[in-house]
PDB file of N, CA and C in Angstrom:
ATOM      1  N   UNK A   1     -40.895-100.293 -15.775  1.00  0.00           N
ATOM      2  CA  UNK A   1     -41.974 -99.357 -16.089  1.00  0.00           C
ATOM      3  C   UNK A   1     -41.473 -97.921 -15.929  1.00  0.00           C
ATOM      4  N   UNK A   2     -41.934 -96.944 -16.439  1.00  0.00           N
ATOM      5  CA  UNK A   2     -41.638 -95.563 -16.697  1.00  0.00           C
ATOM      6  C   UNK A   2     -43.016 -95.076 -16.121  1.00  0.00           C
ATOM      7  N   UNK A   3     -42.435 -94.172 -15.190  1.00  0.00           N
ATOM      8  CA  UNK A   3     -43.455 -93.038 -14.810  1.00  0.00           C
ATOM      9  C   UNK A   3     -43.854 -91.992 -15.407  1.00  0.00           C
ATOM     10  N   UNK A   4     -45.181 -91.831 -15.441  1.00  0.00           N
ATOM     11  CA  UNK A   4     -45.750 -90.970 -16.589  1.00  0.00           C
ATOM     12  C   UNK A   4     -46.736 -89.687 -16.001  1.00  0.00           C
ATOM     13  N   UNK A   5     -46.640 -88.990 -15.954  1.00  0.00           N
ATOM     14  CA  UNK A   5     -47.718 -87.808 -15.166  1.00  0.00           C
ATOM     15  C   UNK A   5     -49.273 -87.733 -15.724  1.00  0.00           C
ATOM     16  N   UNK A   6     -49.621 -88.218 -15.012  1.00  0.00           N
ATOM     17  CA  UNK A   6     -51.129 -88.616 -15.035  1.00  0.00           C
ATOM     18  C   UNK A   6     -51.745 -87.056 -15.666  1.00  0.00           C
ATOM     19  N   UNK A   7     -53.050 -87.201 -16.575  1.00  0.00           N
ATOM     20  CA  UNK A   7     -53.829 -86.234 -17.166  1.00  0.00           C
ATOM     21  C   UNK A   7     -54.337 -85.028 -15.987  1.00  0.00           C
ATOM     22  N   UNK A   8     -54.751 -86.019 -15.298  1.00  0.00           N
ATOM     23  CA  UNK A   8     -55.278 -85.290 -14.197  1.00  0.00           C
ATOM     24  C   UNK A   8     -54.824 -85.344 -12.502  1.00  0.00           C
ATOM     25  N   UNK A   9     -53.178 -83.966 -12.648  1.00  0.00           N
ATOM     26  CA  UNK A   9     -52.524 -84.516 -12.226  1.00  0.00           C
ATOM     27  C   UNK A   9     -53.439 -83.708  -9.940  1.00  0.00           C
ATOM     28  N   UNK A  10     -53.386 -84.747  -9.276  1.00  0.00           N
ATOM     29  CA  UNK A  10     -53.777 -84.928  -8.416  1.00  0.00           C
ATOM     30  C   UNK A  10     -52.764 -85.697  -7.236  1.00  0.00           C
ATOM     31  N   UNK A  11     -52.409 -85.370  -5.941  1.00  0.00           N
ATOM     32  CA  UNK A  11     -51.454 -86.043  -5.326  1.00  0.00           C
ATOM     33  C   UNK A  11     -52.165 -87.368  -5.272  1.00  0.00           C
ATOM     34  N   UNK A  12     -53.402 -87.497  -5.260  1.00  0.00           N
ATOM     35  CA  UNK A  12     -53.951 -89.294  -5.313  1.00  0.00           C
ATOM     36  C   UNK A  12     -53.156 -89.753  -6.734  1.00  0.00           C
ATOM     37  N   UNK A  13     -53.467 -88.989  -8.113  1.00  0.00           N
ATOM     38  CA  UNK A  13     -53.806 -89.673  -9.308  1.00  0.00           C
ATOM     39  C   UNK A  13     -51.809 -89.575  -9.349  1.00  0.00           C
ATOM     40  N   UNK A  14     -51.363 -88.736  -8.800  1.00  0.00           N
ATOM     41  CA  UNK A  14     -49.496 -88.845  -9.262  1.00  0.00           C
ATOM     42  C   UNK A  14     -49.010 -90.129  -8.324  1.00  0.00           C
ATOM     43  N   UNK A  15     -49.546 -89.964  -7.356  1.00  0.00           N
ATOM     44  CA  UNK A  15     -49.427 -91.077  -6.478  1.00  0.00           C
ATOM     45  C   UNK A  15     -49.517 -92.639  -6.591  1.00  0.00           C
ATOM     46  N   UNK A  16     -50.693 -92.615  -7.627  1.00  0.00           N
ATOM     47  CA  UNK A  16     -50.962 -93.832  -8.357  1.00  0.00           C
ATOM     48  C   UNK A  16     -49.692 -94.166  -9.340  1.00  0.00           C
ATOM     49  N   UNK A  17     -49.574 -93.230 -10.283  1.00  0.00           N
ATOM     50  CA  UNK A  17     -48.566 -93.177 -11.144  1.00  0.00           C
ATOM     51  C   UNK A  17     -47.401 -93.951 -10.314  1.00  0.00           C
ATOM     52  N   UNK A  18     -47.052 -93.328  -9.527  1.00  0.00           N
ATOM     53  CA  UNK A  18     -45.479 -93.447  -8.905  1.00  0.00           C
ATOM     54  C   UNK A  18     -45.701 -95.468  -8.763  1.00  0.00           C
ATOM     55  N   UNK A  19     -46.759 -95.732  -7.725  1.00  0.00           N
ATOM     56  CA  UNK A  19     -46.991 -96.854  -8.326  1.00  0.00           C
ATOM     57  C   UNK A  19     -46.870 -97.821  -8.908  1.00  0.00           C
ATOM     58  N   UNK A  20     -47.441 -97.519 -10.161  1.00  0.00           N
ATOM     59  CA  UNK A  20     -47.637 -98.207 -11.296  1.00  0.00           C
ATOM     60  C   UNK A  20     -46.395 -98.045 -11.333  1.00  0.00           C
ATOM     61  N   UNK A  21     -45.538 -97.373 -11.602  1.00  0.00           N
ATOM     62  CA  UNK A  21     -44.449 -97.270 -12.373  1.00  0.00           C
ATOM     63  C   UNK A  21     -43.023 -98.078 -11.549  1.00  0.00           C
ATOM     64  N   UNK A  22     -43.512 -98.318 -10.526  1.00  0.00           N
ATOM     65  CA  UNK A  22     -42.983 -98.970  -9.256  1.00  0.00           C
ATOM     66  C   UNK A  22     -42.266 -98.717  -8.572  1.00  0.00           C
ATOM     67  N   UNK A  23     -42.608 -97.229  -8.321  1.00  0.00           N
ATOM     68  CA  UNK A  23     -41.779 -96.248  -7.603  1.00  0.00           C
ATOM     69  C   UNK A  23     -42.520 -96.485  -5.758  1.00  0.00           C
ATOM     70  N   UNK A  24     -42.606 -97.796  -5.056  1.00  0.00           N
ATOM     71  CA  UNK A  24     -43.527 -98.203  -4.179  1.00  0.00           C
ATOM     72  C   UNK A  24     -42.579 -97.432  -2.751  1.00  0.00           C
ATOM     73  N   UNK A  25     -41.262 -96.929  -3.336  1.00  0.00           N
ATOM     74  CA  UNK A  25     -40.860 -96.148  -2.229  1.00  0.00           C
ATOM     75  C   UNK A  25     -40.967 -94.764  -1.979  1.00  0.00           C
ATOM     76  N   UNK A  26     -41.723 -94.229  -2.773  1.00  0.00           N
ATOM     77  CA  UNK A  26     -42.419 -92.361  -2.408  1.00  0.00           C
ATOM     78  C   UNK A  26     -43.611 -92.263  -2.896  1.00  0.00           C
ATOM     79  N   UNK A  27     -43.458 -91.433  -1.775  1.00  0.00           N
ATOM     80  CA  UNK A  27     -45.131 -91.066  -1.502  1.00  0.00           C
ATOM     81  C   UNK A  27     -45.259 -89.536  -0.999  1.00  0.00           C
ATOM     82  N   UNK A  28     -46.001 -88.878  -2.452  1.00  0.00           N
ATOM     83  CA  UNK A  28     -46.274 -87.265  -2.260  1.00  0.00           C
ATOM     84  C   UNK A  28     -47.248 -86.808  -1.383  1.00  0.00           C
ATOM     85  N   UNK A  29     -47.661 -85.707  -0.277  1.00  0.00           N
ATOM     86  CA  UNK A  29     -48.176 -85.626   0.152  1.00  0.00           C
ATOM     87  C   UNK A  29     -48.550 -84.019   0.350  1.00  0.00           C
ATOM     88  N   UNK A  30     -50.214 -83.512   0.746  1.00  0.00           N
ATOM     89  CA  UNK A  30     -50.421 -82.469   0.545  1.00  0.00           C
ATOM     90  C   UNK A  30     -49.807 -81.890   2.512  1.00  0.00           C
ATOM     91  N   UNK A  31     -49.063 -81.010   2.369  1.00  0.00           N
ATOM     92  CA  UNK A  31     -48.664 -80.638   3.829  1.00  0.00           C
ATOM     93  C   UNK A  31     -49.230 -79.290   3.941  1.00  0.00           C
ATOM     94  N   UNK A  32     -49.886 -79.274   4.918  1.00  0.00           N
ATOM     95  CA  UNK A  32     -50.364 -78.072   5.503  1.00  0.00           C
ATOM     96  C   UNK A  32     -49.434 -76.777   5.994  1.00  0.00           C
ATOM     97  N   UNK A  33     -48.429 -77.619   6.660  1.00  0.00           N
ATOM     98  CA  UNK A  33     -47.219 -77.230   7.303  1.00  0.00           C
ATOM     99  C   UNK A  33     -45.932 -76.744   6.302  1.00  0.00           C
ATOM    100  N   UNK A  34     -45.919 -76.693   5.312  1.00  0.00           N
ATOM    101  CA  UNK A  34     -44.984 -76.805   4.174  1.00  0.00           C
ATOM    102  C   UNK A  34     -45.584 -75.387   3.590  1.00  0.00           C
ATOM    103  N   UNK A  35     -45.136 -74.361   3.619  1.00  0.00           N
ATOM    104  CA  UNK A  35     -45.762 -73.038   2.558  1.00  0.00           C
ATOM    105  C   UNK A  35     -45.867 -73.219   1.048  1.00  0.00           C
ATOM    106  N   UNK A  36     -45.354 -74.214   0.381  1.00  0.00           N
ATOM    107  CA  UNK A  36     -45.216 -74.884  -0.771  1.00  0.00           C
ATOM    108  C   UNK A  36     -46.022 -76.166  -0.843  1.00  0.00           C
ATOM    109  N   UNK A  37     -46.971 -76.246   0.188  1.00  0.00           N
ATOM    110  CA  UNK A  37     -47.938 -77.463   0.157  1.00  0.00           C
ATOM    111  C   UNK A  37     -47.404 -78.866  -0.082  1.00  0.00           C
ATOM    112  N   UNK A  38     -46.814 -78.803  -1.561  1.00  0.00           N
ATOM    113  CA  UNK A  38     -46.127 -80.401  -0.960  1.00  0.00           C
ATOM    114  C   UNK A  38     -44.986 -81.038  -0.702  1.00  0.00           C
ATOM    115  N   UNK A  39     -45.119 -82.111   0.280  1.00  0.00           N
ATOM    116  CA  UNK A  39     -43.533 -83.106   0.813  1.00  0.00           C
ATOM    117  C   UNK A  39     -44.045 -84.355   0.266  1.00  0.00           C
ATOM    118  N   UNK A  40     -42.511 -84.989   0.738  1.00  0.00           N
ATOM    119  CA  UNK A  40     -42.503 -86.336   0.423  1.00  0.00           C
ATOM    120  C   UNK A  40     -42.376 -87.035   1.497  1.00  0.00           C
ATOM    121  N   UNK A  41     -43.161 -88.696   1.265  1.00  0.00           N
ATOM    122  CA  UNK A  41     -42.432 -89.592   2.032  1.00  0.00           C
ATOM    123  C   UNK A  41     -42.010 -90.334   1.532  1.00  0.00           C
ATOM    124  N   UNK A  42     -40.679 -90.543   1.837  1.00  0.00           N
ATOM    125  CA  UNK A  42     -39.878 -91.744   0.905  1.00  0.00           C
ATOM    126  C   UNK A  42     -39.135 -92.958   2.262  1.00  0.00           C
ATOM    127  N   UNK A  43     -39.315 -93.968   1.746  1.00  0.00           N
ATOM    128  CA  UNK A  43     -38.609 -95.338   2.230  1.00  0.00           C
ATOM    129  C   UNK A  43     -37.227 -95.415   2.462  1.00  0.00           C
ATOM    130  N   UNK A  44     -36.838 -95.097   3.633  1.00  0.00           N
ATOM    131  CA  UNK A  44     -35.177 -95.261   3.920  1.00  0.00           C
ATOM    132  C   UNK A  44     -35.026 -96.517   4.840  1.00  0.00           C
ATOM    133  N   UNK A  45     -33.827 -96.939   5.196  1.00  0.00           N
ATOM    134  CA  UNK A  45     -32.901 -97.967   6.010  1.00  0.00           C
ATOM    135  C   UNK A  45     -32.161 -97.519   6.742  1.00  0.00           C
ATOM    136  N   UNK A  46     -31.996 -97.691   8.055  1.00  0.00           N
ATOM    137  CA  UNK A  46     -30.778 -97.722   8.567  1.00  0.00           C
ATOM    138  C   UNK A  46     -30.018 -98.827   8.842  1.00  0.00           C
ATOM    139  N   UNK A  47     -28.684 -98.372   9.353  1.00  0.00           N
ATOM    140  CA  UNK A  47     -27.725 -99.067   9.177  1.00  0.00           C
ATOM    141  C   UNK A  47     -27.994-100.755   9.403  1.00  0.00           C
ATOM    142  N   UNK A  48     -28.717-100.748  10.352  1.00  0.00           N
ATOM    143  CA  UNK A  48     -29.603-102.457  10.786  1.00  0.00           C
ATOM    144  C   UNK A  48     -30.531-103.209   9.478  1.00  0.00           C
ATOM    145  N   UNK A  49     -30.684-102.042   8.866  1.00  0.00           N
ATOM    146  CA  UNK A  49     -31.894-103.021   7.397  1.00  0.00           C
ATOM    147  C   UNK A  49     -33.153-102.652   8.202  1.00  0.00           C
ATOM    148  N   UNK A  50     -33.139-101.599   8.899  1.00  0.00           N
ATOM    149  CA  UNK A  50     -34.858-101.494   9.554  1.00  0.00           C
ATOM    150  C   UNK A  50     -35.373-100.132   8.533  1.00  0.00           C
ATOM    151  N   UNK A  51     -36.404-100.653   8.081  1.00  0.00           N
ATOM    152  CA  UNK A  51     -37.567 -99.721   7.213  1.00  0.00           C
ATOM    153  C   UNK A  51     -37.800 -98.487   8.274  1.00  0.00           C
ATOM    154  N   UNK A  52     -38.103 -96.807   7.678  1.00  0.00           N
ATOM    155  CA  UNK A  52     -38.818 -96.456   8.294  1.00  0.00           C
ATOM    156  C   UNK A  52     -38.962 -95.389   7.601  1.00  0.00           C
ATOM    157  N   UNK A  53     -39.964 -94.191   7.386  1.00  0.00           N
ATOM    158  CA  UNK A  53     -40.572 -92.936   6.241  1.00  0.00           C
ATOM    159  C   UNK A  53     -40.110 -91.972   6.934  1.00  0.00           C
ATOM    160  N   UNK A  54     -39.315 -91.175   6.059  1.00  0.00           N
ATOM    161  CA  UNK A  54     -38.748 -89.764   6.184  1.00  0.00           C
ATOM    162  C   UNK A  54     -39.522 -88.839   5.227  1.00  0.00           C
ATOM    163  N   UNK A  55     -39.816 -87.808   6.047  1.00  0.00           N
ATOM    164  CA  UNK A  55     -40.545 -86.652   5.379  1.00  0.00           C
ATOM    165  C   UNK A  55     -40.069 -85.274   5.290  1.00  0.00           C
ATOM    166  N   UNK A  56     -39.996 -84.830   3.925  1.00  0.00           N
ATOM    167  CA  UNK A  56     -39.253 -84.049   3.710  1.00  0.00           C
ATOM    168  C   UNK A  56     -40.194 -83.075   3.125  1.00  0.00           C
ATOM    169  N   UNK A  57     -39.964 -81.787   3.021  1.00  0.00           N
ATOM    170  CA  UNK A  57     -40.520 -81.027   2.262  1.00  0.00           C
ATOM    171  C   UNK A  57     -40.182 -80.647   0.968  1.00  0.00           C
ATOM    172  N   UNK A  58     -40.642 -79.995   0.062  1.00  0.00           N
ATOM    173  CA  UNK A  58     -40.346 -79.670  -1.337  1.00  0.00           C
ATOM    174  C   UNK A  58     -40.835 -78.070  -1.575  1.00  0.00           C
ATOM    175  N   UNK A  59     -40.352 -77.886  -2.594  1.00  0.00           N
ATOM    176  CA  UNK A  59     -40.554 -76.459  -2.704  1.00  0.00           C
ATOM    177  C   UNK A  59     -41.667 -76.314  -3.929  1.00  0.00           C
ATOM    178  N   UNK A  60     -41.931 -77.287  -3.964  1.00  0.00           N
ATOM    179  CA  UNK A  60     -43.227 -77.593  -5.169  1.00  0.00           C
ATOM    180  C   UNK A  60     -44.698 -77.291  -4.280  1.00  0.00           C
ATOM    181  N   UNK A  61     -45.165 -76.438  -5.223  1.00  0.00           N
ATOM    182  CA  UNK A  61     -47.005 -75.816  -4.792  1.00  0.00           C
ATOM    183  C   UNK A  61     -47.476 -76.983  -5.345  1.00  0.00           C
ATOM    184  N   UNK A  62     -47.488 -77.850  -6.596  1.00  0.00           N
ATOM    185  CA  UNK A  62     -48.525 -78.938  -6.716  1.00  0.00           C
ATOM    186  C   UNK A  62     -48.329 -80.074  -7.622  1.00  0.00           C
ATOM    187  N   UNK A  63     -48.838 -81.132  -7.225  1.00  0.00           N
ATOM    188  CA  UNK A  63     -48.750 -82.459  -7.081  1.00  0.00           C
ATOM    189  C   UNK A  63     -48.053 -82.469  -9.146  1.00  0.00           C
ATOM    190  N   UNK A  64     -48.240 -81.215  -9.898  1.00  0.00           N
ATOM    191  CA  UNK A  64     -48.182 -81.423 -11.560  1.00  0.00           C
ATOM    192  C   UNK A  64     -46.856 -80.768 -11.207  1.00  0.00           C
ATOM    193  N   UNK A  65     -46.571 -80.045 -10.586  1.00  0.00           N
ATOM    194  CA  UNK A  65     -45.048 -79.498 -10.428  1.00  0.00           C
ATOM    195  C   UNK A  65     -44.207 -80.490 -10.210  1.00  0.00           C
ATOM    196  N   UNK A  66     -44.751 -81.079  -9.207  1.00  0.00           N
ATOM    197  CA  UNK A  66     -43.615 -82.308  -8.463  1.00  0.00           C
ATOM    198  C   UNK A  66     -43.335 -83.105  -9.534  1.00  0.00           C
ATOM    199  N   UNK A  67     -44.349 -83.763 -10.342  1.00  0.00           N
ATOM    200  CA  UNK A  67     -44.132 -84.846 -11.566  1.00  0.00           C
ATOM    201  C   UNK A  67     -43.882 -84.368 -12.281  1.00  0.00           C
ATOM    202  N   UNK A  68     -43.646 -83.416 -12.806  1.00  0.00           N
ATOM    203  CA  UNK A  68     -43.074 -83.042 -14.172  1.00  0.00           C
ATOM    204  C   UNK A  68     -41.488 -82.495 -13.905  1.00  0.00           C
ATOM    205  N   UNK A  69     -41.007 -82.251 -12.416  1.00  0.00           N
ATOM    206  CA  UNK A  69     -39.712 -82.390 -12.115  1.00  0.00           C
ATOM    207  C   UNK A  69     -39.291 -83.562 -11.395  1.00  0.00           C
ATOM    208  N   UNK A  70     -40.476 -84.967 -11.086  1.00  0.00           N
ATOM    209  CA  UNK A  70     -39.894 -86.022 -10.699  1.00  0.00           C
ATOM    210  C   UNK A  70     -39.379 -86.501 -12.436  1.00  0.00           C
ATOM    211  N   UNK A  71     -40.498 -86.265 -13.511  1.00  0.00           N
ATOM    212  CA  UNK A  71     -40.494 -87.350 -14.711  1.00  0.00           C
ATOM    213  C   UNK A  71     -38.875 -86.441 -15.433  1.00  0.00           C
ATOM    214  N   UNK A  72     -38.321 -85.264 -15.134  1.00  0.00           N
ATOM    215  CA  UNK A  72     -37.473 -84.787 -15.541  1.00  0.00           C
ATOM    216  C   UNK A  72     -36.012 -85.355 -14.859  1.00  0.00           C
ATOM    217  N   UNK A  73     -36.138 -86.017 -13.652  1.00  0.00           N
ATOM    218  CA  UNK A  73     -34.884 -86.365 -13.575  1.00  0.00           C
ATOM    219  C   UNK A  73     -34.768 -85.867 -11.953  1.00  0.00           C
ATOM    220  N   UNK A  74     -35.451 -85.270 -11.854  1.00  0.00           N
ATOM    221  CA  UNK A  74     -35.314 -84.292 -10.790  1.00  0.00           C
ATOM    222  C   UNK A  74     -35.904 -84.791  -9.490  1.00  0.00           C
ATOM    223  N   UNK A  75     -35.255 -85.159  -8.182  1.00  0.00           N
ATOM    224  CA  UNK A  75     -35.775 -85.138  -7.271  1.00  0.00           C
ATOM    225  C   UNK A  75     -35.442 -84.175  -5.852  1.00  0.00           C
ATOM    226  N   UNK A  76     -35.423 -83.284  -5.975  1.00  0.00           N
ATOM    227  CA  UNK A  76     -34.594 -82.289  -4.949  1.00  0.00           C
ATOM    228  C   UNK A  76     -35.515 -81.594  -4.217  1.00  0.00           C
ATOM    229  N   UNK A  77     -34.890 -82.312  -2.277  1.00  0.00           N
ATOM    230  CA  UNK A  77     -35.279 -81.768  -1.381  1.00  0.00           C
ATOM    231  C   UNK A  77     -34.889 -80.625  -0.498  1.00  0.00           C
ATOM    232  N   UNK A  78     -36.174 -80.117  -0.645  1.00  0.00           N
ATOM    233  CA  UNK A  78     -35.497 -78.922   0.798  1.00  0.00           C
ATOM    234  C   UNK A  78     -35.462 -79.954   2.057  1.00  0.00           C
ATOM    235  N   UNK A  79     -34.383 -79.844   2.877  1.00  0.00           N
ATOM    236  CA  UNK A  79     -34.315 -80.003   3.772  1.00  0.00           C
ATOM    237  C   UNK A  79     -34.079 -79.335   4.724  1.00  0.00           C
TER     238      UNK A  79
END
């Protein structure tokens, strides 16, 4: 499946997208703490095979920014 940026783009409704599209390892989020409002959480491993969510920030103001530079290829974190 191909991820597609929802009409009405919303961190719920991009969120869905990611989803559907079966992207079930990130997850955008509105951060208070972030001057650019949104981060990510994405699904990492360590070296053992143990699951656990790293949160990163982005330099993206909103949830249509993020998807239209996730659907471009683009996933780049500030860290």
């Amino acid at each position: 499946m191909t991820f597609t940026i929802p009409q009405r783009c919303t961190i719920d409704t991009v969120n869905a997208a990611l989803l559907a599209a079966g992207h079930d390892d990130v997850t955008i989020l509105y951060d208070a703490y972030n001057s650019h409002c949104v981060s990510v959480d994405y699904l990492c491993r360590d070296e053992h095979g143990h699951q656990y969510y790293m949160t990163e920030q982005t330099s993206y103001e909103t949830a249509k920014q993020w998807a239209e530079a996730f659907e471009a290829g683009y996933f780049q974190l500030d860290i």
